[in-house]
Structures are given as structure tokens and as C-alpha cells.
N, C-alpha and C. Protein backbone atom coordinates (compact mmCIF):
# COMPACT_ATOMS: atom_id res chain seq x y z
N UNK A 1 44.10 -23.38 47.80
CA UNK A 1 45.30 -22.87 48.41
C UNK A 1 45.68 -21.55 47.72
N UNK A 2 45.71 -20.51 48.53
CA UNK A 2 46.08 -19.38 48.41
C UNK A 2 47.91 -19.25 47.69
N UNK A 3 48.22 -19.03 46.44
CA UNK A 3 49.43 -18.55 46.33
C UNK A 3 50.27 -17.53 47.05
N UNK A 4 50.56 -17.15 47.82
CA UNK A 4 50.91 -15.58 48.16
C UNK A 4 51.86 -14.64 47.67
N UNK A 5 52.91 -15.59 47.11
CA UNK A 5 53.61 -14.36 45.93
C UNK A 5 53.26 -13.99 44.94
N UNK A 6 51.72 -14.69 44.47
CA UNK A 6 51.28 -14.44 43.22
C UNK A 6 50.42 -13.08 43.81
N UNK A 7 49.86 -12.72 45.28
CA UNK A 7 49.42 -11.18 45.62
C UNK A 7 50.13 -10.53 46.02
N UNK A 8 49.65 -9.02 45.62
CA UNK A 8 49.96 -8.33 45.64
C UNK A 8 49.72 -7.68 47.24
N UNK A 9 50.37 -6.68 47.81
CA UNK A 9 50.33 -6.01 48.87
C UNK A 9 48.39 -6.03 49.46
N UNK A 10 48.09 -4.42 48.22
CA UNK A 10 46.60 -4.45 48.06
C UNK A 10 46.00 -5.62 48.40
N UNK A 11 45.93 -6.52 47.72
CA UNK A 11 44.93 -7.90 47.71
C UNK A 11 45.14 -8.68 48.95
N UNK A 12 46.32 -8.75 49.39
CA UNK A 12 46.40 -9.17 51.28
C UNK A 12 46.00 -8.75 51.96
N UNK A 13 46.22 -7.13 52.12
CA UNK A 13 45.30 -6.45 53.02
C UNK A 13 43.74 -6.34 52.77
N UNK A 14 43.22 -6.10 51.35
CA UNK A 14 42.07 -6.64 50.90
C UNK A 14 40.87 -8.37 51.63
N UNK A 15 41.93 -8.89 51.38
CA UNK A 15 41.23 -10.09 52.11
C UNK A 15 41.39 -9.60 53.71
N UNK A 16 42.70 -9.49 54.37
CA UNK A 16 42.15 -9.09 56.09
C UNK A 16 41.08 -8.57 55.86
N UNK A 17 41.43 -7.99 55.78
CA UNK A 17 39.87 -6.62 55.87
C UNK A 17 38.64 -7.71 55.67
N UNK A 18 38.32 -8.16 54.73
CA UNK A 18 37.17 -8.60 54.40
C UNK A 18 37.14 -9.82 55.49
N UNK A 19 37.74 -10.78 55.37
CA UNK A 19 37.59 -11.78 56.59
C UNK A 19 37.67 -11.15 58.09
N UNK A 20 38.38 -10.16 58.64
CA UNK A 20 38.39 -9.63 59.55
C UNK A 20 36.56 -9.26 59.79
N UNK A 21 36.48 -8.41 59.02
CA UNK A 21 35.12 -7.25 58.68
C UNK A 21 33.58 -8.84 58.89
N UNK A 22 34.24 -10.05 58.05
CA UNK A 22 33.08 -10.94 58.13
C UNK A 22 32.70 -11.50 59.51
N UNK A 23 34.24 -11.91 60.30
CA UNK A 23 34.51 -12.34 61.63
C UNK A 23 33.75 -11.51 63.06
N UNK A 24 33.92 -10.61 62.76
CA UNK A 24 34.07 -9.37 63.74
C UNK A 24 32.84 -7.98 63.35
N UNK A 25 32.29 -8.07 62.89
CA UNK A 25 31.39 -7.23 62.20
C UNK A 25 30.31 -7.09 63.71
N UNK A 26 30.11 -5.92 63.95
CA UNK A 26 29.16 -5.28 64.82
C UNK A 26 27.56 -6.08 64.70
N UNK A 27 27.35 -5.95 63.39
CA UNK A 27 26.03 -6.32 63.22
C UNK A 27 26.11 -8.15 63.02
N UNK A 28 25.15 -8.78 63.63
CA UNK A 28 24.82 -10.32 64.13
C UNK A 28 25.54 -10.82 62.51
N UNK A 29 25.72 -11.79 62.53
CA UNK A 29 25.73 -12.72 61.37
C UNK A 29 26.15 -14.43 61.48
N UNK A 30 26.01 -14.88 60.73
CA UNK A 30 25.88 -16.12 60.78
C UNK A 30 27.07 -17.07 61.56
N UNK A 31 26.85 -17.43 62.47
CA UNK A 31 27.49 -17.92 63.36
C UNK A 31 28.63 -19.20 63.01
N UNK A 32 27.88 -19.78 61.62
CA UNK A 32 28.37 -20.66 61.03
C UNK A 32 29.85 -19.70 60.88
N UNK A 33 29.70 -18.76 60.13
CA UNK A 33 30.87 -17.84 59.08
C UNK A 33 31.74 -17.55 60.07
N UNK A 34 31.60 -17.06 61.53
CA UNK A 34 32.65 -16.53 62.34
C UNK A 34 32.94 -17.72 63.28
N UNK A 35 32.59 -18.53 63.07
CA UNK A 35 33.41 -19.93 64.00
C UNK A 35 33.76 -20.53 63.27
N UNK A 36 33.56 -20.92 62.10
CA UNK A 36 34.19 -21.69 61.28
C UNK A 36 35.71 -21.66 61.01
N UNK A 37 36.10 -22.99 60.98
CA UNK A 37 37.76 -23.01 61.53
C UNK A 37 38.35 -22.77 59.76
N UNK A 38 37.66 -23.00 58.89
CA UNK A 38 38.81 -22.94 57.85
C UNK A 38 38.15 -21.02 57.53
N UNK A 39 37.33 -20.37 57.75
CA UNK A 39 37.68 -19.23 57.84
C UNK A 39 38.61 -18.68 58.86
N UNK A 40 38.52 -19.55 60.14
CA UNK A 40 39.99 -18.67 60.82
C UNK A 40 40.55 -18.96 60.19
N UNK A 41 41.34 -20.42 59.77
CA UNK A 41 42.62 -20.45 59.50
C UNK A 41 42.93 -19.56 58.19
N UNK A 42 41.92 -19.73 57.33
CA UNK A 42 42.51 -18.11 55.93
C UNK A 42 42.90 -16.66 56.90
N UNK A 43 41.62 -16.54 57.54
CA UNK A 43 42.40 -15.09 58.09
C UNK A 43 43.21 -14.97 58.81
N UNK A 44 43.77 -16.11 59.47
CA UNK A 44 45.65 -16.33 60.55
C UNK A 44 46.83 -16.30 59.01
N UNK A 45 46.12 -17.24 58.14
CA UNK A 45 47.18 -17.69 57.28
C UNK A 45 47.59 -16.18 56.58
N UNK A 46 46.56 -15.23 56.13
CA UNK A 46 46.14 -14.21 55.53
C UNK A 46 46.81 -13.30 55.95
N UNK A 47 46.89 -12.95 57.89
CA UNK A 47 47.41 -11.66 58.19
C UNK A 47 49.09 -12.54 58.72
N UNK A 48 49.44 -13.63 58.47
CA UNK A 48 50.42 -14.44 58.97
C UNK A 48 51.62 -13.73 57.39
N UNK A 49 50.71 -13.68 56.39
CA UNK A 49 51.38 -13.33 55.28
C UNK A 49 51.80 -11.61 55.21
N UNK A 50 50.33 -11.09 56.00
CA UNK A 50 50.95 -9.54 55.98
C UNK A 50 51.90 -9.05 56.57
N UNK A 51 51.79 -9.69 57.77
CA UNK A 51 52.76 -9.62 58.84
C UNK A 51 54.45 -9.55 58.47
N UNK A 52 54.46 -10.88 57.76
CA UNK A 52 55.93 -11.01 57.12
C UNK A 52 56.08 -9.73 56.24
N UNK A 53 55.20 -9.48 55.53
CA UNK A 53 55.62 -8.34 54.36
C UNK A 53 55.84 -7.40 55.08
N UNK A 54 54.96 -6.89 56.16
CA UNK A 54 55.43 -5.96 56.89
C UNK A 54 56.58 -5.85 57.73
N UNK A 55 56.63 -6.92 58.23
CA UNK A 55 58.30 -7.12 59.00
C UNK A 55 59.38 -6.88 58.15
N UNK A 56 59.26 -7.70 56.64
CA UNK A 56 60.19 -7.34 55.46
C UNK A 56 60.31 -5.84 55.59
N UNK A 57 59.36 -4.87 54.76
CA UNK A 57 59.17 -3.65 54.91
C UNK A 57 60.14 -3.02 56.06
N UNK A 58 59.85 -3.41 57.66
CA UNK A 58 60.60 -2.87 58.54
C UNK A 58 61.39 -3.33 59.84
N UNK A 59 62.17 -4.10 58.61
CA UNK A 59 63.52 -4.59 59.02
C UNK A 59 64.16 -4.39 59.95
N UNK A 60 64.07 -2.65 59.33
CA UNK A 60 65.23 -1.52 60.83
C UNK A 60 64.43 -0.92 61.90
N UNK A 61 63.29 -1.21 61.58
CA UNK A 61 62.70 -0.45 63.19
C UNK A 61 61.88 -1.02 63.71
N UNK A 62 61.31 -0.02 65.01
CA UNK A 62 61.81 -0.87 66.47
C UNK A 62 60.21 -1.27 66.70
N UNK A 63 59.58 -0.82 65.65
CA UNK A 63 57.93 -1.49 66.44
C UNK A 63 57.58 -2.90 66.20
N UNK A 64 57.01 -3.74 66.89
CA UNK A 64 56.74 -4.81 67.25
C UNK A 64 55.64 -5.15 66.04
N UNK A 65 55.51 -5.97 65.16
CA UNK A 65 54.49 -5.23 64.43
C UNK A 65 53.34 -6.86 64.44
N UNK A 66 53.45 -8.03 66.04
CA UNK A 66 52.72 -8.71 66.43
C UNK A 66 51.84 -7.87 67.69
N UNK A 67 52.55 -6.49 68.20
CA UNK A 67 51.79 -6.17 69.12
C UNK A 67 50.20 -6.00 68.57
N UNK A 68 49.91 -5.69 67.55
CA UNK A 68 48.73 -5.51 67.27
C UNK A 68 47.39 -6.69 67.45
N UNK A 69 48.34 -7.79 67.90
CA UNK A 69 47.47 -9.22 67.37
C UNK A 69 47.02 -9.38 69.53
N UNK A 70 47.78 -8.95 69.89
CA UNK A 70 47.02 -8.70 71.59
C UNK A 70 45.71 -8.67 71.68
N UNK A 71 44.83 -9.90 72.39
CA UNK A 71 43.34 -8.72 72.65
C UNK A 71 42.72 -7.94 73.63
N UNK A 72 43.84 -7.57 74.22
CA UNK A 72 43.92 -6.84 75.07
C UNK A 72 43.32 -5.81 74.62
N UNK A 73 42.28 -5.08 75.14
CA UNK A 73 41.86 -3.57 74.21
C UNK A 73 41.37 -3.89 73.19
N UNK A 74 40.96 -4.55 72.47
CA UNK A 74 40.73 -4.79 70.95
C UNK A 74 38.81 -4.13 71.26
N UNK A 75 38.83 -3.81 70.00
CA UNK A 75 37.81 -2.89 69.72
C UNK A 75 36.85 -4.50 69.67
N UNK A 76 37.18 -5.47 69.15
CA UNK A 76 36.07 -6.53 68.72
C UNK A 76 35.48 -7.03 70.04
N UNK A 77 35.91 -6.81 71.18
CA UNK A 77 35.49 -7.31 72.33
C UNK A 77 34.19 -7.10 72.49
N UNK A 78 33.48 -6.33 72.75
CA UNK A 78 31.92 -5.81 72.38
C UNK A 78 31.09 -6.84 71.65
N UNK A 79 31.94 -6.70 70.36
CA UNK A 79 31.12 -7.96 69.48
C UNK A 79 31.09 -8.94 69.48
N UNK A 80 32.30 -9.54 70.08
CA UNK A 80 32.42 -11.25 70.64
C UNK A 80 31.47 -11.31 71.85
N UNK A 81 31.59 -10.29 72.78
CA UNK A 81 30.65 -10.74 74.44
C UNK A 81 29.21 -11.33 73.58
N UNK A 82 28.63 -10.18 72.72
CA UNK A 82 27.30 -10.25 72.04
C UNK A 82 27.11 -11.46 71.96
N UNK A 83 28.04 -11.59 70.65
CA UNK A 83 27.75 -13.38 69.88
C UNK A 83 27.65 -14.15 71.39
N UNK A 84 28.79 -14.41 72.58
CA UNK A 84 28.85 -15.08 73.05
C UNK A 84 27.99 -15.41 73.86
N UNK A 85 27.16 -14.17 74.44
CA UNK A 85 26.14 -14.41 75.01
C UNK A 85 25.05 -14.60 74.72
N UNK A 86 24.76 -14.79 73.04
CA UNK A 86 23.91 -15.35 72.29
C UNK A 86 23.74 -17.20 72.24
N UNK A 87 25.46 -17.43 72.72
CA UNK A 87 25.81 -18.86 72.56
C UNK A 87 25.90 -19.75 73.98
N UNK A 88 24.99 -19.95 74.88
CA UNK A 88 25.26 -20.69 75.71
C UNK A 88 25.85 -21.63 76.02
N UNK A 89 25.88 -22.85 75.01
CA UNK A 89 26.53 -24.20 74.76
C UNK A 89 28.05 -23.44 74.41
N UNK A 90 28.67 -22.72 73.71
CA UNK A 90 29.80 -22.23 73.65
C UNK A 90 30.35 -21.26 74.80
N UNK A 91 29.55 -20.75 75.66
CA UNK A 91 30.04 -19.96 77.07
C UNK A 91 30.79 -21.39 78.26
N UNK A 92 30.06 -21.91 77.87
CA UNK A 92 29.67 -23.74 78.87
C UNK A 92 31.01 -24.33 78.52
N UNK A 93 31.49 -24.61 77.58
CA UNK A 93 32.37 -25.01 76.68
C UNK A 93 34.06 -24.19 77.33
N UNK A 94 33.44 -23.23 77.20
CA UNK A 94 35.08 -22.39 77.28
C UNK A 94 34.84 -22.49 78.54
N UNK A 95 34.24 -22.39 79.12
CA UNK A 95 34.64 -22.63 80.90
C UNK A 95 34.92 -24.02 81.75
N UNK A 96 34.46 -25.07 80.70
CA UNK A 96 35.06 -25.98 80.79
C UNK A 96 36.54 -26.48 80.03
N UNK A 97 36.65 -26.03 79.57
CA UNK A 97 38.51 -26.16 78.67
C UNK A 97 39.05 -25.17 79.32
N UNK A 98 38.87 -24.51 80.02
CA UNK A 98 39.49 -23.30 80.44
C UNK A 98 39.99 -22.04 79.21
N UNK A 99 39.14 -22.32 78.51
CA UNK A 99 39.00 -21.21 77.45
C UNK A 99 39.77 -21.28 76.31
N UNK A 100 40.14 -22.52 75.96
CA UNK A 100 40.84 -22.79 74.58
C UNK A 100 40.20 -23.08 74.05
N UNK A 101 38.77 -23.17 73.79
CA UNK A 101 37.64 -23.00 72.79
C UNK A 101 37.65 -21.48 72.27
N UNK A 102 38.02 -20.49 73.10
CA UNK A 102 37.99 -19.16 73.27
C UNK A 102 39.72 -18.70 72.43
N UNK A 103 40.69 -19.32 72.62
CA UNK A 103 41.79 -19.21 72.08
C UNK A 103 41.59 -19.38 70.90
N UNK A 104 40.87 -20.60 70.00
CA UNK A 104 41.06 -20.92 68.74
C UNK A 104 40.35 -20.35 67.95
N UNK A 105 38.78 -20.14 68.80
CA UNK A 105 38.16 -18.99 67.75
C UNK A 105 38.39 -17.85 67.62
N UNK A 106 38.92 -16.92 68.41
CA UNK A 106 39.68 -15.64 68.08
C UNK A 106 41.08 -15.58 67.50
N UNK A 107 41.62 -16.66 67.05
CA UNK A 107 42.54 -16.28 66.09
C UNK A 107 42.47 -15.42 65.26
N UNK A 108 43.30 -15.05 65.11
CA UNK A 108 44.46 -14.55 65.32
C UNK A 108 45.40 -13.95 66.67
N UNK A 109 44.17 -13.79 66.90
CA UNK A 109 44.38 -12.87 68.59
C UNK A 109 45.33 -13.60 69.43
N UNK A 110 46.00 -13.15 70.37
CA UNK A 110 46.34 -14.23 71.42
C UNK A 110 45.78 -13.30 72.91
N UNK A 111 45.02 -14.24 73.39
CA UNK A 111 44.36 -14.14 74.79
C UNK A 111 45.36 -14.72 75.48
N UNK A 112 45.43 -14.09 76.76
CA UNK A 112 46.02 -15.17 77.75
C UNK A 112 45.19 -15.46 79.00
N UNK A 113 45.35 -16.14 80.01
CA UNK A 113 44.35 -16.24 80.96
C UNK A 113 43.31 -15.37 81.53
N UNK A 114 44.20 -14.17 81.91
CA UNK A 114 43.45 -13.13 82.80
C UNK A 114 42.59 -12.13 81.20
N UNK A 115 42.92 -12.47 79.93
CA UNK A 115 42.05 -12.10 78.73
C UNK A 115 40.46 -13.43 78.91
N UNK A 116 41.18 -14.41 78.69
CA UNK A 116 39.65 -15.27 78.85
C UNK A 116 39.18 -15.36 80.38
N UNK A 117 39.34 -14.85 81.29
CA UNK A 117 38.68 -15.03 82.09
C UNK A 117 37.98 -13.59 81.79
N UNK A 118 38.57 -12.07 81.78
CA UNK A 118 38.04 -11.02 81.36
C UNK A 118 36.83 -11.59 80.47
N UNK A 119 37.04 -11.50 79.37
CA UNK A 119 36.25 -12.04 78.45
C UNK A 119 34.99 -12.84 78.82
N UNK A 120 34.96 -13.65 79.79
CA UNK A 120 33.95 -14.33 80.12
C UNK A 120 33.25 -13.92 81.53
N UNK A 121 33.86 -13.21 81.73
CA UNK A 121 33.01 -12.22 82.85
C UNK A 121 32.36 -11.39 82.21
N UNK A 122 32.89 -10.38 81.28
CA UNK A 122 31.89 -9.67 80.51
C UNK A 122 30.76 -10.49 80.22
N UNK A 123 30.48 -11.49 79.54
CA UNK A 123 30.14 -12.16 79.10
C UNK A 123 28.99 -12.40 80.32
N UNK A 124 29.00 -12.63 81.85
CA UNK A 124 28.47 -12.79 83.06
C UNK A 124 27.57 -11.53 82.91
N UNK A 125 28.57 -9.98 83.29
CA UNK A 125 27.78 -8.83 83.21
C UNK A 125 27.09 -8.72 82.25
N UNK A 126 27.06 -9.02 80.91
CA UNK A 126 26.59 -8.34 79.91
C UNK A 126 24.86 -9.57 80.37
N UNK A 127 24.99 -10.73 80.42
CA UNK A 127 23.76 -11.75 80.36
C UNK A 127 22.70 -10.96 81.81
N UNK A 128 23.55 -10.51 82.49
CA UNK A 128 23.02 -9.52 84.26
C UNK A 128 21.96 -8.00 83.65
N UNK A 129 22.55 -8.02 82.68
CA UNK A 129 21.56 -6.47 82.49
C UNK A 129 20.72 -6.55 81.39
């Protein structure tokens, strides 16, 4: 169990980064490491902590500072279609739950319908070419 008042600013954003960077990384990696639920849950719990510091930080103004967690646009989309279309039994899966297999492993993110259905159409085109 992570202390969090015992880190510092640095060392929070330090770990996003690195769990983000392990999750989401362009180049293939072990499938175990980016589905694995107790690495999401460090990196939800992780940017759940930055978040607050940052909200602390800006108390008085007006930016939203969960808009960022949208995956709407998110640059990682590219790299999830990849993995996903590497993963058949997990494409199969989210289209049968209606994509809350797809919700829990992109945590932090929040998808909403017309995101996992996006998402899994790419996922269609990308297996087409």
C-alpha cells in the first residue's frame, strides 16, 4: 500500500508516467502488464491522488481538471486497437458485455457507449486492412 502523503508531487507524477508509459506504450508488450487489474488499479489509485493535488492546487479556477481522463481523442487509441486486435478472445468478450471488459481495462479513462462501440469498430477496420 502506497502512502501518499509520504510523496511528494515529483514521485506521483513519476509513477503516472511510468505506469501510464507501461500501459499504453506504442511498442507491443506483455499483455499480462497492461491488463492486469492491480496495475490498473495503482495507476487509477495513482492519478486519483494527482488529481486531488491538482484540484487542491486549483481551487479558484475554472478548468475541469477530470476532462483529461475522456477517451475521447486520446492519443492511446492507436495502441489499444493494436493490442486489441492482437486479442481475439478479448474483442469477443467486449462485444459480448457490451464493452465493460473495455471500461475496466482502460481505466482510468471513461468511455461511454458511442467510445466502445468507436473503439471496436476501429478495431473491425484495422483487422480489414
Amino acid at each position: 500500500m502506497i502512502v501518499w502523503e509520504e510523496c511528494s508531487d515529483a514521485e506521483v507524477t513519476a509513477l503516472v508516467k511510468a505506469l501510464h508509459e507501461a500501459r499504453f506504450a506504442d511498442e507491443p508488450n506483455d499483455p499480462l502488464l497492461w491488463q492486469s487489474p492491480i496495475v490498473i488499479d495503482l495507476h487509477v489509485q495513482a492519478i486519483a491522488e494527482q488529481q486531488q493535488r491538482r484540484a487542491e492546487r486549483q481551487r479558484a479556477g475554472k478548468s475541469d481538471p477530470q476532462a483529461w481522463l475522456l477517451w475521447r481523442n486520446r492519443p492511446e487509441q492507436g495502441v489499444v486497437t493494436r493490442r486489441l486486435v492482437q486479442d481475439p478472445a478479448l474483442i469477443q468478450l467486449a462485444r459480448e458485455d457490451g464493452g465493460q471488459v473495455l471500461r475496466d481495462l482502460l481505466r482510468p479513462f471513461i468511455l461511454d457507449d458511442n467510445d466502445v462501440r468507436t473503439l471496436l469498430q476501429g478495431v473491425e477496420d484495422h483487422e480489414h486492412t
